[in-house]
C-alpha atoms as a PDB file:
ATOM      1  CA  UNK A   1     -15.748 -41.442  -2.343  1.00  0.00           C
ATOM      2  CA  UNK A   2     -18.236 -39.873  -1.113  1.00  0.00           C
ATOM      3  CA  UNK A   3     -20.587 -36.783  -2.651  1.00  0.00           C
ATOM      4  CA  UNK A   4     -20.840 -34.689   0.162  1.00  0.00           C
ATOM      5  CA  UNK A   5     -17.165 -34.723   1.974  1.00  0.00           C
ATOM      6  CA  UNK A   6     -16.881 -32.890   5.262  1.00  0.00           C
ATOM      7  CA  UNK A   7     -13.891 -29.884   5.732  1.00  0.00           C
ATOM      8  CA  UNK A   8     -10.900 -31.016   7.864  1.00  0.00           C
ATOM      9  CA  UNK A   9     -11.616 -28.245   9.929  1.00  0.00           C
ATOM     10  CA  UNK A  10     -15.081 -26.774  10.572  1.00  0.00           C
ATOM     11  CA  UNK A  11     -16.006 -23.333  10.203  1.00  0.00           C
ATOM     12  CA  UNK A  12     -16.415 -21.135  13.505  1.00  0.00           C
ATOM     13  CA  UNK A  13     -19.867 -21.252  14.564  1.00  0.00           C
ATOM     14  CA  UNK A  14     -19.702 -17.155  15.338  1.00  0.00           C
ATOM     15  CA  UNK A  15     -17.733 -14.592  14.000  1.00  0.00           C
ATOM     16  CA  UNK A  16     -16.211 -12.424  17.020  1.00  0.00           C
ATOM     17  CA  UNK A  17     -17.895  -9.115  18.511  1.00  0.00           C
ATOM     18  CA  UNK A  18     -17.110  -6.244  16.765  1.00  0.00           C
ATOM     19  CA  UNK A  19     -15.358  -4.548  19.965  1.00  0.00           C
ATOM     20  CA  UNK A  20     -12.786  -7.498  19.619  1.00  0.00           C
ATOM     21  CA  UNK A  21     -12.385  -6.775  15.654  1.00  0.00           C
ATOM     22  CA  UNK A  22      -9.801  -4.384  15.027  1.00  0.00           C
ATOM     23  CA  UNK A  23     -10.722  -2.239  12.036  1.00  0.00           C
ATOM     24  CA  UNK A  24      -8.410   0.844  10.861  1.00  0.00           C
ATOM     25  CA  UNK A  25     -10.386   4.027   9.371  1.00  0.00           C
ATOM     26  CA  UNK A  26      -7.652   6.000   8.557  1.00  0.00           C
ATOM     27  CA  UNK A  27      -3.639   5.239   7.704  1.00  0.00           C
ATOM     28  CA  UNK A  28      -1.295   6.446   9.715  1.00  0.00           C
ATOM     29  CA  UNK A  29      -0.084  10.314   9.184  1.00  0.00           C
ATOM     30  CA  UNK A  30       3.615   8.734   8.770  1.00  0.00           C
ATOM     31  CA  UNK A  31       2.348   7.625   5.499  1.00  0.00           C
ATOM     32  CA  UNK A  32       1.085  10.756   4.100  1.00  0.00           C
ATOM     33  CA  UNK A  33       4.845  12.428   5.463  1.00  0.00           C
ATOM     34  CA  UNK A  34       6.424   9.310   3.275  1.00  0.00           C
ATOM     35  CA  UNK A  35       4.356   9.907   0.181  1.00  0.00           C
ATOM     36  CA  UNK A  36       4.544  13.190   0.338  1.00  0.00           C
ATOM     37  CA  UNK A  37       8.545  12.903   0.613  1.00  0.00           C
ATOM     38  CA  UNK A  38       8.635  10.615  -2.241  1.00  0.00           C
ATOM     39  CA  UNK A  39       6.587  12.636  -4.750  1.00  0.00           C
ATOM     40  CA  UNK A  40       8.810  15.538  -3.968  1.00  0.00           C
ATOM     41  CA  UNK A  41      11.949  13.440  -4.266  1.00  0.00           C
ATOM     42  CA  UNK A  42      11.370  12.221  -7.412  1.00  0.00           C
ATOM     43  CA  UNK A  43       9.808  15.378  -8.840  1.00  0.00           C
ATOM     44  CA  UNK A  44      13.309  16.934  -8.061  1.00  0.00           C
ATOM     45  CA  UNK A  45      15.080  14.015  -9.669  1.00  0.00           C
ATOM     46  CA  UNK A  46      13.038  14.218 -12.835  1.00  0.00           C
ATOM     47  CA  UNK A  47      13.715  18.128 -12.535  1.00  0.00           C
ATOM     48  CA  UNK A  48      17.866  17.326 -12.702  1.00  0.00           C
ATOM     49  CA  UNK A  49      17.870  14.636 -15.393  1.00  0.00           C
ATOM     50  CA  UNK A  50      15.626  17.145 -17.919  1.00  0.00           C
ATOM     51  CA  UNK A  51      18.370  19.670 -16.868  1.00  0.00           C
ATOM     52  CA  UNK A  52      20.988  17.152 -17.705  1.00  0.00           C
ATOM     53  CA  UNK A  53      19.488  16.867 -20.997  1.00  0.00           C
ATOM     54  CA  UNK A  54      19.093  20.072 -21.931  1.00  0.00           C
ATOM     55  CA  UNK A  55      22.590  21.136 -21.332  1.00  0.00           C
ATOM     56  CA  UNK A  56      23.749  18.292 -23.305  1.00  0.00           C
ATOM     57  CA  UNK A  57      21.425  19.061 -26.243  1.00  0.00           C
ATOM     58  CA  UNK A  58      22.691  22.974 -25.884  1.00  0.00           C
ATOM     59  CA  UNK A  59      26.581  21.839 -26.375  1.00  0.00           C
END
């Protein structure tokens, strides 16, 4: 076997321009809409069950 053993498939030679790399700055504002609608979701859902709990606790 030997030391040295060359890959299967060789490495590109160059990487591609950067006008033909697509890189994303920012996520898309559907995102922060979906986060945002989340946190408030479960905020409210936390805010019910600690209701829930104190009027069993009060009975």
């Amino acid at each position: 076997m030997p030391e040295n053993p060359t890959p299967a498939c060789p490495a590109p030679s160059s990487p591609e321009p950067a006008s033909a790399q697509y890189v994303e700055n920012k996520p898309p504002r559907g995102l922060y809409v979906r986060v945002f609608v989340y946190v408030v979701a479960t905020h409210v859902l936390l805010a019910f069950m600690s209701l829930l709990v104190i009027i069993a606790k009060s009975r």
